[in-house]
Protein backbone atom coordinates (compact mmCIF):
# COMPACT_ATOMS: atom_id res chain seq x y z
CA UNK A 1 -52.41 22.89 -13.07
CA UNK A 2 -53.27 23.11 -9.37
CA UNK A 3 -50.68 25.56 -7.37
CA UNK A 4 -50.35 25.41 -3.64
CA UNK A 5 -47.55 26.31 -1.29
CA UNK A 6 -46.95 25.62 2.75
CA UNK A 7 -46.73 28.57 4.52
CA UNK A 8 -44.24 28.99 6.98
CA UNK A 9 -46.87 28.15 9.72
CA UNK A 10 -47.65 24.78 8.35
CA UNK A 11 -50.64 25.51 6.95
CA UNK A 12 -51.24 24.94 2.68
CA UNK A 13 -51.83 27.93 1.04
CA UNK A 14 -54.13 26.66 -1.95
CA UNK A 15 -54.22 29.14 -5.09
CA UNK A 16 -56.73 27.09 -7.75
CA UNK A 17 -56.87 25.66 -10.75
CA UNK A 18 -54.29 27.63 -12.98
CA UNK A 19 -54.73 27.19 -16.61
CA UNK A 20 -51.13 27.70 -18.13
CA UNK A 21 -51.00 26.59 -22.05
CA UNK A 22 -47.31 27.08 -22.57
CA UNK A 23 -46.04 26.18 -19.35
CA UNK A 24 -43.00 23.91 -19.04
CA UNK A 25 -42.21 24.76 -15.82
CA UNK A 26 -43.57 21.35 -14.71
CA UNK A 27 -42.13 19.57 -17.83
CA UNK A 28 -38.63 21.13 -16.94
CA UNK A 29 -38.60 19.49 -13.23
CA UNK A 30 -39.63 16.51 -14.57
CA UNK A 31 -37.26 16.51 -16.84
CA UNK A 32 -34.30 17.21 -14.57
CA UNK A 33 -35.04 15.13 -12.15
CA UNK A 34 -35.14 12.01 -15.17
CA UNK A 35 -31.36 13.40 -16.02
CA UNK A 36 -30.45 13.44 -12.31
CA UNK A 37 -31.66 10.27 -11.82
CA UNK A 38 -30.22 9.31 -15.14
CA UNK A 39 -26.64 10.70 -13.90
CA UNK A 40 -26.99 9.27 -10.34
CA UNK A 41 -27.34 5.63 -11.47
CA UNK A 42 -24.19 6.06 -13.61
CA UNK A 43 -22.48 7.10 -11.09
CA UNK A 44 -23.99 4.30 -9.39
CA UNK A 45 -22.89 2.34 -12.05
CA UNK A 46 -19.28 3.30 -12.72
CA UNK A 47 -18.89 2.67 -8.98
CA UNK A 48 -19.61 -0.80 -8.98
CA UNK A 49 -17.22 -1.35 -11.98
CA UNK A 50 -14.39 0.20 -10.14
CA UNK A 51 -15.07 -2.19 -7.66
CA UNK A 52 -16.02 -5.26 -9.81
CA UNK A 53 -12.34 -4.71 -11.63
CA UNK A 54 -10.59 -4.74 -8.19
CA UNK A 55 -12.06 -7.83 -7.77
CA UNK A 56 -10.84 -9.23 -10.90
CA UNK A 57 -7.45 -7.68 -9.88
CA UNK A 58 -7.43 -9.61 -6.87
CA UNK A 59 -8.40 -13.11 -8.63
CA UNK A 60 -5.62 -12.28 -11.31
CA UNK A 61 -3.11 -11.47 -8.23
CA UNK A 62 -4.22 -15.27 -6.75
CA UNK A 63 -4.31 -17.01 -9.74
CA UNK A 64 -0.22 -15.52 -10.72
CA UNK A 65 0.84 -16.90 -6.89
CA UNK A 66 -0.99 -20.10 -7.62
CA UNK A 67 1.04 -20.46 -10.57
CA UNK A 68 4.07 -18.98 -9.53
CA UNK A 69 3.79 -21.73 -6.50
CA UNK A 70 2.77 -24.44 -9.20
CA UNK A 71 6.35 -23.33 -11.11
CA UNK A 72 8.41 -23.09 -7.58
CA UNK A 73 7.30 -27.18 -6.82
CA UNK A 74 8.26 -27.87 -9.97
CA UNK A 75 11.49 -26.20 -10.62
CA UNK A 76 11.78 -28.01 -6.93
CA UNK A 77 11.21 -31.64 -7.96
CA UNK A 78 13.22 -31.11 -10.96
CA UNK A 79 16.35 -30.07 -8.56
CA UNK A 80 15.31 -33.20 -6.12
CA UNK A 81 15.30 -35.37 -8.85
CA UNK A 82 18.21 -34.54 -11.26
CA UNK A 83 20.72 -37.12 -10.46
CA UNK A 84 18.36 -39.66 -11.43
CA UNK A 85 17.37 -38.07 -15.02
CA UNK A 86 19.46 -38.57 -18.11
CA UNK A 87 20.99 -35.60 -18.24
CA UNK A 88 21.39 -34.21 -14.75
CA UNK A 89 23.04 -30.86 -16.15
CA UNK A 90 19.83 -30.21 -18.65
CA UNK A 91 17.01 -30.92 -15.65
CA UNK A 92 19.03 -28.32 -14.10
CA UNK A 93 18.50 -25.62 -16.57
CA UNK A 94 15.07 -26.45 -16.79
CA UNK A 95 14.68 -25.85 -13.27
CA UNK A 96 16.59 -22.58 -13.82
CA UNK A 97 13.81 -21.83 -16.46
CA UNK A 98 10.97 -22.49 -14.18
CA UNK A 99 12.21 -20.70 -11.60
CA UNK A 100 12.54 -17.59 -13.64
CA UNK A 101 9.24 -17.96 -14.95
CA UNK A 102 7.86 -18.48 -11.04
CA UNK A 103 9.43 -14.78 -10.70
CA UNK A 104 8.09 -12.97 -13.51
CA UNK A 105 4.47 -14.72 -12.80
CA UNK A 106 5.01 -13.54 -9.09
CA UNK A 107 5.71 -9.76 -10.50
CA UNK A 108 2.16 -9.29 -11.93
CA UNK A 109 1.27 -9.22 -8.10
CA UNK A 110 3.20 -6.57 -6.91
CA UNK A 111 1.93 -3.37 -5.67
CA UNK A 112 0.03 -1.34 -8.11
CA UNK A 113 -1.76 2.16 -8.20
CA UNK A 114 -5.35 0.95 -9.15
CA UNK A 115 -8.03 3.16 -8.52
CA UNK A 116 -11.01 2.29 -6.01
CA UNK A 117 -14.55 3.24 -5.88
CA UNK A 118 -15.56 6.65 -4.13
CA UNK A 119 -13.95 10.33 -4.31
CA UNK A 120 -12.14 11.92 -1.58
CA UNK A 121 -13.11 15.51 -0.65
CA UNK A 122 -10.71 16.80 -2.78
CA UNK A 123 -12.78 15.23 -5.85
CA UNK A 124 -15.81 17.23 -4.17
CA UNK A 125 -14.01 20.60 -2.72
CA UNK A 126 -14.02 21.92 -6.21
CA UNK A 127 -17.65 21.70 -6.99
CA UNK A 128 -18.54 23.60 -4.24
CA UNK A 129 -16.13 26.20 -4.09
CA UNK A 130 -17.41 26.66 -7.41
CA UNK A 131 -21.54 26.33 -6.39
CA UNK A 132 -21.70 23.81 -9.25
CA UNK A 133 -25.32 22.28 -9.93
CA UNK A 134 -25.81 18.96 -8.23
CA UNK A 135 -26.80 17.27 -11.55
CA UNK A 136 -23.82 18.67 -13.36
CA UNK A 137 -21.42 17.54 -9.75
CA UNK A 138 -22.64 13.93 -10.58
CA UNK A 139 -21.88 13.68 -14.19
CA UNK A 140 -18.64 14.83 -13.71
CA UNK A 141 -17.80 12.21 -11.03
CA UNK A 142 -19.10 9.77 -13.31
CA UNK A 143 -17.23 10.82 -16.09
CA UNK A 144 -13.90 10.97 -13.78
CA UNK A 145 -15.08 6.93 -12.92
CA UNK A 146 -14.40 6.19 -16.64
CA UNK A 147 -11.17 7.54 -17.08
CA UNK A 148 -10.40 5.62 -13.64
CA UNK A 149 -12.37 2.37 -15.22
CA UNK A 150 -9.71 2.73 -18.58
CA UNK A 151 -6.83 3.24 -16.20
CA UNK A 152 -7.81 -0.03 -14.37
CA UNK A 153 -8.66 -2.18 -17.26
CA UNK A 154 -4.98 -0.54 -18.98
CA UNK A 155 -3.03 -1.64 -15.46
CA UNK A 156 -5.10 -5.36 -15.41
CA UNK A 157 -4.59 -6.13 -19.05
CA UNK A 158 -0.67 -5.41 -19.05
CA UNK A 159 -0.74 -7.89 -15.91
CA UNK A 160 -2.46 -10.50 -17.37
CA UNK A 161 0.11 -10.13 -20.78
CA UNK A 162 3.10 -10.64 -18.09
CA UNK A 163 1.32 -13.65 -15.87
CA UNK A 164 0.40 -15.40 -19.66
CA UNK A 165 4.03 -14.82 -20.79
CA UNK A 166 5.42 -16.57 -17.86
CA UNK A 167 2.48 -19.44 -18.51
CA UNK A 168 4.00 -19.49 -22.04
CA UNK A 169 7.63 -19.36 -20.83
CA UNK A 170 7.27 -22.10 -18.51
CA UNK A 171 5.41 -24.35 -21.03
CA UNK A 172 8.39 -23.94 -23.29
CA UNK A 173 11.03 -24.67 -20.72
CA UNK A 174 8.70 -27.85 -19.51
CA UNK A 175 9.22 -29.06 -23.56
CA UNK A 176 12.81 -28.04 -23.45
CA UNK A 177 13.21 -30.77 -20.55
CA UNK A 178 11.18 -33.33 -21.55
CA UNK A 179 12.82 -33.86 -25.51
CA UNK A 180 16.30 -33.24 -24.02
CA UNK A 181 15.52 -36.10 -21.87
CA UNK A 182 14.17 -37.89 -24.53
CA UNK A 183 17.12 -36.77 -26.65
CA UNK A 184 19.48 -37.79 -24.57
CA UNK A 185 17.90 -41.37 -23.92
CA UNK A 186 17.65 -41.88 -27.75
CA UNK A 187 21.14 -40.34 -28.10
C-alpha cells in the first residue's frame, strides 16, 4: 500500500510503499462506502415509491369522480326519463340507487393523510442531536419510508375496496331496473 497525505500547505506528503499483511483498514472503507451507497439508493428507492403510490392515489381519486359522474348522468336520465318507462315508481328507485352509489364512489376521494416523499427536520433533528453515523442516519430514513410505503398501500387498498363496492352496487341496482322493467312489461 502506498500512504500519502496533503499537508496543510498543499503540498503531498508521500510516505512509500508500506507493506501491511493484515491490514483492513482499506478493505473497511471500501466496505462502508458499498453499504452507504447500498443504504443511499434505498433511500433513493423508497422515495420514489412514496411518490409512485401518490400517483396511483391520484389516478384512483380520478377514476372514483369519473365514475361517480358516470353514476350522477345516469341516475339523471333515469329521473328525465321515468314517466315514459313501465314502471315510473321502480326507475325511480333505481335512480335513488345510483345516486347513492355516485356518493359512496365520490367518498374514496376525500381528504386523506397519505404520506409524501422527503423528511422534515424533525425526521433529521434527532440524528444529530444524537451525532448518529451518516450511514446508520440513512438506513433509518429508509426504514421509516417502509412503514410510510405500508401505511400508503393500507390507506389506497381500503379506497379501492369502497370505489369497487360502489362499482358493484351500482351494477346491481342497473339489473334491479332493467328486469323490473322487463317484469313489469311481461307482467
Amino acid at each position: 500500500m502506498y500512504l500519502c497525505s496533503l499537508l496543510p500547505n498543499g503540498y503531498v506528503l508521500e510516505v512509500g510503499l508500506v507493506f501491511l499483511p493484515f491490514c483492513t483498514c482499506e478493505n473497511s472503507i471500501l466496505e462502508h462506502n458499498n453499504k452507504l451507497n447500498i443504504a443511499i439508493e434505498a433511500l433513493r428507492q423508497t422515495e420514489l415509491q412514496l411518490e409512485d403510490i401518490n400517483n396511483l392515489a391520484s389516478n384512483a381519486d380520478q377514476r372514483a369522480m369519473a365514475l361517480a359522474g358516470t353514476l350522477a348522468a345516469m341516475a339523471t336520465i333515469l329521473a328525465t326519463l321515468a314517466s315514459r318507462t313501465p314502471s315510473p315508481f321502480l326507475s325511480y328507485v333505481s335512480c335513488g340507487g345510483f345516486i347513492v352509489a355516485s356518493f359512496v364512489a365520490a367518498s374514496t376521494c376525500m381528504p386523506r393523510r397519505f404520506h409524501i416523499r422527503g423528511h422534515r427536520w424533525e425526521g433529521w433533528k434527532g440524528h444529530v442531536d444524537d451525532n448518529d453515523d451518516f450511514l446508520e442516519v440513512v438506513i433509518s430514513q429508509a426504514e421509516e419510508n417502509d412503514i410510510r410505503i405500508s401505511e400508503n398501500f393500507t390507506k389506497l387498498n381500503k379506497a379501492a375496496k369502497v370505489t369497487w363496492h360502489s362499482f358493484t352496487f351500482a351494477f346491481w341496482v342497473f339489473c334491479f331496473f332493467l328486469f323490473s322493467q322487463i317484469g313489469t312489461v311481461a307482467h
